[in-house]
Protein backbone atom coordinates (compact mmCIF):
# COMPACT_ATOMS: atom_id res chain seq x y z
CA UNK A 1 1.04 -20.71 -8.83
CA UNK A 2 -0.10 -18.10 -11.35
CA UNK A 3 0.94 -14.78 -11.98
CA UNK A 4 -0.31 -11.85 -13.97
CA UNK A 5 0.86 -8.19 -14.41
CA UNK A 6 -1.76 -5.42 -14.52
CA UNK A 7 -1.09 -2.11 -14.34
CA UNK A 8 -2.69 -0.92 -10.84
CA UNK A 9 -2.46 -3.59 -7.92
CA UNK A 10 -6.01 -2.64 -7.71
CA UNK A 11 -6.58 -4.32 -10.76
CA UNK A 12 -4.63 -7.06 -9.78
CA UNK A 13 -7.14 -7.66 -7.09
CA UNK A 14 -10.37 -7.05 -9.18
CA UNK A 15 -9.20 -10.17 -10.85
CA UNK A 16 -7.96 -12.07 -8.34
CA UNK A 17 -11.36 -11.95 -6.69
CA UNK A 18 -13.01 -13.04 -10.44
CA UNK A 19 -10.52 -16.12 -9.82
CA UNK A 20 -12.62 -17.22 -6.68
CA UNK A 21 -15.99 -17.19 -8.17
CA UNK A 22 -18.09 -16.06 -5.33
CA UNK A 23 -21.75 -15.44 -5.82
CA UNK A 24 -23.17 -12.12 -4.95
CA UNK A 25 -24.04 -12.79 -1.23
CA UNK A 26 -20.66 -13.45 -0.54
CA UNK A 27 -18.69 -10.96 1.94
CA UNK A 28 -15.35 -10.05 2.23
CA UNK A 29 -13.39 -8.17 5.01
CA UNK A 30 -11.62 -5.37 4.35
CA UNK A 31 -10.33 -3.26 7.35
CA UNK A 32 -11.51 0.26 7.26
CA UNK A 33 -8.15 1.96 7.34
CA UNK A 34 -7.33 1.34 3.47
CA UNK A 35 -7.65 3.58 0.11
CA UNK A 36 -10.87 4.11 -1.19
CA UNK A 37 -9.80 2.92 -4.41
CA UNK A 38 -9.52 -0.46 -2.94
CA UNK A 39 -13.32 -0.41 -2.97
CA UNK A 40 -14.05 -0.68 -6.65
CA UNK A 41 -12.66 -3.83 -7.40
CA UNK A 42 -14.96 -5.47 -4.40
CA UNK A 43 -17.76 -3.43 -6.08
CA UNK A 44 -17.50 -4.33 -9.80
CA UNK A 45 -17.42 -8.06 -8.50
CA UNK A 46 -20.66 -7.40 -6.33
CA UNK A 47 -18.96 -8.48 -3.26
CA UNK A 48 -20.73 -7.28 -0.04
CA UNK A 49 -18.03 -5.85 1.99
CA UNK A 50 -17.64 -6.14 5.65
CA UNK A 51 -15.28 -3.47 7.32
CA UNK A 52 -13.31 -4.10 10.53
CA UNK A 53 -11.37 -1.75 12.32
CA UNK A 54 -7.56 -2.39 13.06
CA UNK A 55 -5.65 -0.88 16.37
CA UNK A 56 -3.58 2.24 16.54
CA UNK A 57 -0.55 -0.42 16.11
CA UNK A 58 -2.28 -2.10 12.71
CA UNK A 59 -2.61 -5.06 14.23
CA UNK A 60 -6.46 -7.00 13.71
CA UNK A 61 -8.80 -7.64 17.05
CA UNK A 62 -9.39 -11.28 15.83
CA UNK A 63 -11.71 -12.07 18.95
CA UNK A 64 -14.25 -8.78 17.99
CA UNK A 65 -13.68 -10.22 13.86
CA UNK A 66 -15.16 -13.57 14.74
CA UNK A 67 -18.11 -11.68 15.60
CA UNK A 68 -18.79 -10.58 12.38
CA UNK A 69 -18.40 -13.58 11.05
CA UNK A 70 -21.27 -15.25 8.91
CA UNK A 71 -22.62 -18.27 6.96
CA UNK A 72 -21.97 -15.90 3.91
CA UNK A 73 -18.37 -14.67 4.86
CA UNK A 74 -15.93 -16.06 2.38
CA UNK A 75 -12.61 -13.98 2.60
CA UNK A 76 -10.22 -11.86 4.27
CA UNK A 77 -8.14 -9.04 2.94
CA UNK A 78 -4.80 -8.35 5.27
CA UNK A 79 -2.80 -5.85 4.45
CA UNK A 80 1.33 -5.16 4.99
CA UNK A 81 0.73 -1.71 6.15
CA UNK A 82 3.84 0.30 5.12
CA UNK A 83 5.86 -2.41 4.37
CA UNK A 84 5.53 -4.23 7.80
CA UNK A 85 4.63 -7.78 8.10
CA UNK A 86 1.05 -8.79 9.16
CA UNK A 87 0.69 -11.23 11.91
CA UNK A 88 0.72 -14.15 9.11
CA UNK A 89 0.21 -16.63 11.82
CA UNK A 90 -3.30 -15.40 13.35
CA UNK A 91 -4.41 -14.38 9.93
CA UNK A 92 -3.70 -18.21 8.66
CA UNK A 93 -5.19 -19.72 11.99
CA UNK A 94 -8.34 -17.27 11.77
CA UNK A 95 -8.78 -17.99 7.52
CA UNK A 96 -8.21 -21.96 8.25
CA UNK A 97 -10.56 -21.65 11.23
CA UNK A 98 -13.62 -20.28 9.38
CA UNK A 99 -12.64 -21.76 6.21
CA UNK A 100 -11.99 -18.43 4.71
CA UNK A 101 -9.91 -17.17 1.53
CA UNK A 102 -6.59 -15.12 2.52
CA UNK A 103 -6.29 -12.21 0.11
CA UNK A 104 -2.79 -10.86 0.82
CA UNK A 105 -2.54 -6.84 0.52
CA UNK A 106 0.88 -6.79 -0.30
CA UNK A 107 0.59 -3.10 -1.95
CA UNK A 108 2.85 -1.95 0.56
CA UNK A 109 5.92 -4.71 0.62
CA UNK A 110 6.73 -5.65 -2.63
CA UNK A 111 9.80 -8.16 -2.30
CA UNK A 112 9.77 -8.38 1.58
CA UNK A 113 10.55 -11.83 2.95
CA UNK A 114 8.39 -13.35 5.67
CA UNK A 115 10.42 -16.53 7.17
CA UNK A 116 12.38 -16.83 3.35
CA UNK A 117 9.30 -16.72 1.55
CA UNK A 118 8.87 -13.75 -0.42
CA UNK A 119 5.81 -11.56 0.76
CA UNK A 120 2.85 -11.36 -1.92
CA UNK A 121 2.97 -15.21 -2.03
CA UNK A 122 1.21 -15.92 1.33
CA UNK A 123 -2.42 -15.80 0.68
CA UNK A 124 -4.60 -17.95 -1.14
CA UNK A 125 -4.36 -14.85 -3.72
CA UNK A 126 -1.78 -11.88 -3.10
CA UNK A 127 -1.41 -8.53 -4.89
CA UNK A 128 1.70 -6.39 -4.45
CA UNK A 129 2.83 -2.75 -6.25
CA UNK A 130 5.75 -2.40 -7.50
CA UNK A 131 5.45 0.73 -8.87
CA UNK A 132 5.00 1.92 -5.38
CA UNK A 133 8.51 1.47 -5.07
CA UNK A 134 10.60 2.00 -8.66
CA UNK A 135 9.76 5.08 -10.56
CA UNK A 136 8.22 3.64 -13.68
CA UNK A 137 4.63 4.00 -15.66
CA UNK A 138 2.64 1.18 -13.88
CA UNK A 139 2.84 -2.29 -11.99
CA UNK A 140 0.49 -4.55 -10.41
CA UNK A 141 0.89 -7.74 -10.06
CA UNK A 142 -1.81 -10.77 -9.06
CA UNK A 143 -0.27 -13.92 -7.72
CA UNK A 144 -2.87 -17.20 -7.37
CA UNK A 145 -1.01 -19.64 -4.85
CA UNK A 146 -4.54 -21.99 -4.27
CA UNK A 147 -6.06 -24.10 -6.75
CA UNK A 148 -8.13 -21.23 -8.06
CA UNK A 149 -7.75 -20.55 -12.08
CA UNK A 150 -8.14 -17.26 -14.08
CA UNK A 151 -9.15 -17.39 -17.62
CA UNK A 152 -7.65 -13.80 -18.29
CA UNK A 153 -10.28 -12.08 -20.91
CA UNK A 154 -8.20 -9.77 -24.05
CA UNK A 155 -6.69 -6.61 -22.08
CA UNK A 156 -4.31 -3.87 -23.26
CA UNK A 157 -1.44 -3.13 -22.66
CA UNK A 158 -0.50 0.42 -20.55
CA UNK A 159 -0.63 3.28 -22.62
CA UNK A 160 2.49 5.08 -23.51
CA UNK A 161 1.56 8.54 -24.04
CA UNK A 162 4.45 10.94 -24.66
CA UNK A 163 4.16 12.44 -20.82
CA UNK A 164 5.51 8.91 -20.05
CA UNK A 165 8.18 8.95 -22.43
CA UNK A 166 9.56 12.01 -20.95
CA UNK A 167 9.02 10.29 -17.65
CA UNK A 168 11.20 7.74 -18.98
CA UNK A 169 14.21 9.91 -19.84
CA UNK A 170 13.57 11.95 -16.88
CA UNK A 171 15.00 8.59 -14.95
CA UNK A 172 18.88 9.40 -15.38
CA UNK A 173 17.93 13.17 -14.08
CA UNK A 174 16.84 12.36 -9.91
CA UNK A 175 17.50 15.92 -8.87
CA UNK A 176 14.76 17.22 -11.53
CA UNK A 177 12.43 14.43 -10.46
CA UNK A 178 12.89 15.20 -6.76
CA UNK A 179 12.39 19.21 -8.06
CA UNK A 180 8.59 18.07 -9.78
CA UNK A 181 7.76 15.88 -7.40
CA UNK A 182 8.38 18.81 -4.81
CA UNK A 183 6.14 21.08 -6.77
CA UNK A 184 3.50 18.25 -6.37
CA UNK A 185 3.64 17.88 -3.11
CA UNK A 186 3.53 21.82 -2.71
CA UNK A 187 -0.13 21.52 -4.46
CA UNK A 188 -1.46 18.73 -2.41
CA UNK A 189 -2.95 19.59 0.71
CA UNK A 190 -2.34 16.42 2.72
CA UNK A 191 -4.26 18.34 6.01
CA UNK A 192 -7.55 17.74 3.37
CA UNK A 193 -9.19 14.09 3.97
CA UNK A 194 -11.04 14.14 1.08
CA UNK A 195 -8.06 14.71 -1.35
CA UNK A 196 -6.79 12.91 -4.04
CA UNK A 197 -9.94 10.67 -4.20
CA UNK A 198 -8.95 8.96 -7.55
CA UNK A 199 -12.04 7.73 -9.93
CA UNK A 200 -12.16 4.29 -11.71
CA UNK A 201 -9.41 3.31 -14.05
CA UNK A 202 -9.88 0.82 -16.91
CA UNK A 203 -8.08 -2.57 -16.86
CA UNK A 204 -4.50 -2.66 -18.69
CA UNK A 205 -1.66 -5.40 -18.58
CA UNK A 206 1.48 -3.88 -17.70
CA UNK A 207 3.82 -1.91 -20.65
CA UNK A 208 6.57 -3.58 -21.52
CA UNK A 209 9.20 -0.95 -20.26
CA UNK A 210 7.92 -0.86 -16.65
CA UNK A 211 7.59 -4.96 -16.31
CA UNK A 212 11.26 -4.78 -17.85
CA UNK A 213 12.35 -2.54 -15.31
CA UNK A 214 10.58 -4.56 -12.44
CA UNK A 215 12.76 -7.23 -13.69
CA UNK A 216 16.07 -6.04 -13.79
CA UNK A 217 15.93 -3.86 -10.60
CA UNK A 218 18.41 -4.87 -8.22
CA UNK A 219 16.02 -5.13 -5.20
CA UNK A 220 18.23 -5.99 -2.73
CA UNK A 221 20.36 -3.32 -2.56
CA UNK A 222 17.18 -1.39 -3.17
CA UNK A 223 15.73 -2.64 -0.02
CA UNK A 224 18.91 -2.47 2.04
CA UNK A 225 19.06 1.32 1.10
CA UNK A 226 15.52 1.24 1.90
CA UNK A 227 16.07 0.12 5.46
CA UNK A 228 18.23 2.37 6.16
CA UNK A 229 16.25 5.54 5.22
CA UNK A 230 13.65 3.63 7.55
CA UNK A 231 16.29 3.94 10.47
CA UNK A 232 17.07 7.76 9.63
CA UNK A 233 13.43 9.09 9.68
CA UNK A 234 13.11 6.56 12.73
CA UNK A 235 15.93 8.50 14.72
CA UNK A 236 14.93 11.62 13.60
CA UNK A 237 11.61 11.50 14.41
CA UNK A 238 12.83 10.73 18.17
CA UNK A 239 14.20 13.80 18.47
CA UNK A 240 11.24 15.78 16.95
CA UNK A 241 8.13 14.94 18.86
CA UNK A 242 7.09 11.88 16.77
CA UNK A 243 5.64 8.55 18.16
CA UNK A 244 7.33 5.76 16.38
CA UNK A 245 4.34 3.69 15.53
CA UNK A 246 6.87 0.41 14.45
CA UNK A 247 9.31 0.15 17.17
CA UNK A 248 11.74 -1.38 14.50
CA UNK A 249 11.80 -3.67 11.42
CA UNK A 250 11.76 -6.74 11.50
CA UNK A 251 14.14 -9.41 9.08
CA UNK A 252 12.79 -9.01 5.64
CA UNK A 253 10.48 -6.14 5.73
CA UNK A 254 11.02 -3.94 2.86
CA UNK A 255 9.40 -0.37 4.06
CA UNK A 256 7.65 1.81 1.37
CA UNK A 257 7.40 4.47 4.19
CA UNK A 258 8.55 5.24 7.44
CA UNK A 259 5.66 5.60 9.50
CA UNK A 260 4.92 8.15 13.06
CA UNK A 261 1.78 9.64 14.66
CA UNK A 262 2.04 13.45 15.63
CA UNK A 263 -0.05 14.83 18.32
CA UNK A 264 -1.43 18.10 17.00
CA UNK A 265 -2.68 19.72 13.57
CA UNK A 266 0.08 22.37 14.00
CA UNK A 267 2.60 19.98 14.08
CA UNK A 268 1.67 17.89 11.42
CA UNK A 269 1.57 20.99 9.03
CA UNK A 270 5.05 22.22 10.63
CA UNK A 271 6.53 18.86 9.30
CA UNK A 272 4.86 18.66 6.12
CA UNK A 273 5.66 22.19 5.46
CA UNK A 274 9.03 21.50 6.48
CA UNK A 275 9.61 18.43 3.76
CA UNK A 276 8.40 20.75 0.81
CA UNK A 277 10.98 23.47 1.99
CA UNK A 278 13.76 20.94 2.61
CA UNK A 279 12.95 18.51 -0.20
CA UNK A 280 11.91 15.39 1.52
CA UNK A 281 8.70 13.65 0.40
CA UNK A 282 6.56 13.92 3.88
CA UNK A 283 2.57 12.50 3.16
CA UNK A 284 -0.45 11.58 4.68
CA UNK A 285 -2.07 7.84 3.83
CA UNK A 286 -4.57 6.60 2.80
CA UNK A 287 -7.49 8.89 1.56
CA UNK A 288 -10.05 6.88 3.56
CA UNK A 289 -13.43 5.56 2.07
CA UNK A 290 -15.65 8.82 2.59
CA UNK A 291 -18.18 6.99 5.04
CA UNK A 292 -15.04 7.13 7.61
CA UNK A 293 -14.41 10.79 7.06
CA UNK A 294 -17.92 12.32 8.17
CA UNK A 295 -17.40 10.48 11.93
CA UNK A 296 -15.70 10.33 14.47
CA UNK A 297 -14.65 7.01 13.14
CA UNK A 298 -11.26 4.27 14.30
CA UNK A 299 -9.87 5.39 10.73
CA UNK A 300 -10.58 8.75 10.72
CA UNK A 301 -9.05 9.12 14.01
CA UNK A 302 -6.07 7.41 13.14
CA UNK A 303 -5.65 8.98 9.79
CA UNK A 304 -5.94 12.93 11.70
CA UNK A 305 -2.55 11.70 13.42
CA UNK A 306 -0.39 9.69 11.07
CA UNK A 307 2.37 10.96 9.15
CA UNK A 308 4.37 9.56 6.42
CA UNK A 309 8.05 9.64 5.46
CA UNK A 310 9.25 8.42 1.75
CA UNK A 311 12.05 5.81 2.09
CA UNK A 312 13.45 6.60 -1.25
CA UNK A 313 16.19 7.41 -2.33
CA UNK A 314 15.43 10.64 -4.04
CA UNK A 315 14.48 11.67 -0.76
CA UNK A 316 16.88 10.36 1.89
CA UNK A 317 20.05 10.67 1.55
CA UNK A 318 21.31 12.70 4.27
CA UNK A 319 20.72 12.83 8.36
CA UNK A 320 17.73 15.63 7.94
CA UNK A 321 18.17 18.38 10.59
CA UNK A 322 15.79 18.79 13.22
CA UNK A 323 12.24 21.25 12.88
């Protein structure tokens, strides 16, 4: 095994992929519900990518997948949506089957456990986010668990410019983080598909503060309290008009969100309305790829009813009252 921290899982993966050396008719699936930013890194590598959909549960229509699959088809990207556990077993059967590469998205699920083994360990190559989940200045990490090898070129470090110095400090001080990160949320319009559509970042190794942080975070009790935020927003949104999309979680599963599906525009702006007011961090994910937007697309359709529910912390720490 190797490991390397970046900055931005997405970098994590831009390398990972240079760690496979695939030629330039090689394809890759990615599912079409994901973050446009996961894009670039399959771009910059001149990877042909080959989208799939996924169900209105996440789960992967293997039998339509083997369809799509070619001569050139060399990969598979999975992904932990929201901290829930991919079927691992069909994914490994369908990768051994075709004698594909199992890229593990494990943006979402950073220190789950899958069956005592830690998630983001379970492909041939796994990235994971852990910034998604601490507040700190950056964190992506690539994990190589096949024989692949990655000759990492001279990168930088993070930058630590002075607004991340005061985000440092601002650590011991939740209630004025939860008050800025309110007044961000106020400015986003989450109802807007094409929002938030981030550009290209340059490659950086992870500062030292935030991979010193990583490591001395007590995740356990960070995923127990974790959990049960998960079971609040899970019981709340029963009483609220909210289809539970994950019935429950299962062993291990370490949720970066809790996840529902609302069936009305209205609604969804009554709820995310009601999280600014009430200071809960309430979201819509991911902003899609913008070829899914302009259709009446799986993703887009998907995306016009989920909403999301923070899991931190700074955000959960009572029984919220009903709408």
């Amino acid at each position: 095994q190797m490991k390397f921290y970046f900055s931005h899982a997405r970098t994590a993966l831009k390398y990972g992929i240079k760690s496979l050396n695939l030629d330039s008719n090689s394809e890759i699936f990615l599912p079409k519900f994901i973050c446009q930013v996961m894009l670039y890194p399959l771009l910059e590598n001149n990877i042909k990518i080959i989208f799939y959909d996924i169900e209105d549960d996440f789960s992967v229509d293997f039998q339509k997948l083997k369809k799509k699959v070619t001569s050139n088809s060399k990969a598979f990207i999975g992904v932990n949506y929201f901290g829930h556990f991919q079927d691992y077993n069909k994914v490994i059967k369908f990768c051994d089957e075709y004698n594909l590469i199992f890229i593990e998205d494990n943006s979402h699920s950073y220190m789950g456990k899958f069956n005592n083994t830690h998630t983001g360990s379970l492909g041939d190559i796994s990235i994971s986010s852990p910034r998604k989940f601490i507040n700190i200045n950056c964190g992506g990490i690539l994990q190589i668990n096949n024989k692949s090898k990655l000759d990492l070129p001279v990168i930088p470090k993070y930058p630590i410019k002075n607004k991340l110095i005061v985000k440092e400090y601002l650590k011991s001080f939740p209630t004025i983080i939860n008050l800025l990160k309110k007044y961000l949320v106020k400015k986003t319009d989450y109802l807007d598909p094409y929002n938030n559509f981030e550009e290209e970042i340059p490659d950086y190794l992870i500062d030292d503060i935030s991979l010193n942080q990583i490591n001395q975070t007590d995740w356990n009790k960070l995923i127990n309290e974790r959990r049960n935020n998960y079971r609040i927003w899970s019981n709340w949104s029963q009483k609220n008009e909210i289809e539970t999309v994950f019935p429950s979680l299962q062993i291990g599963e370490n949720p970066w969100c809790f996840v529902g599906y609302v069936k009305s525009k209205s609604l969804k702006k009554k709820i995310l309305n009601w999280g600014i007011k009430n200071n809960y961090f309430i979201f819509t994910w991911p902003t899609l790829p913008k070829q899914f937007i302009n259709e009446k697309s799986n993703p887009y359709e998907i995306w016009k009813k989920i909403i999301c529910f923070s899991t931190n912390n700074y955000f959960t720490k009572n029984e919220p009252k009903n709408l």
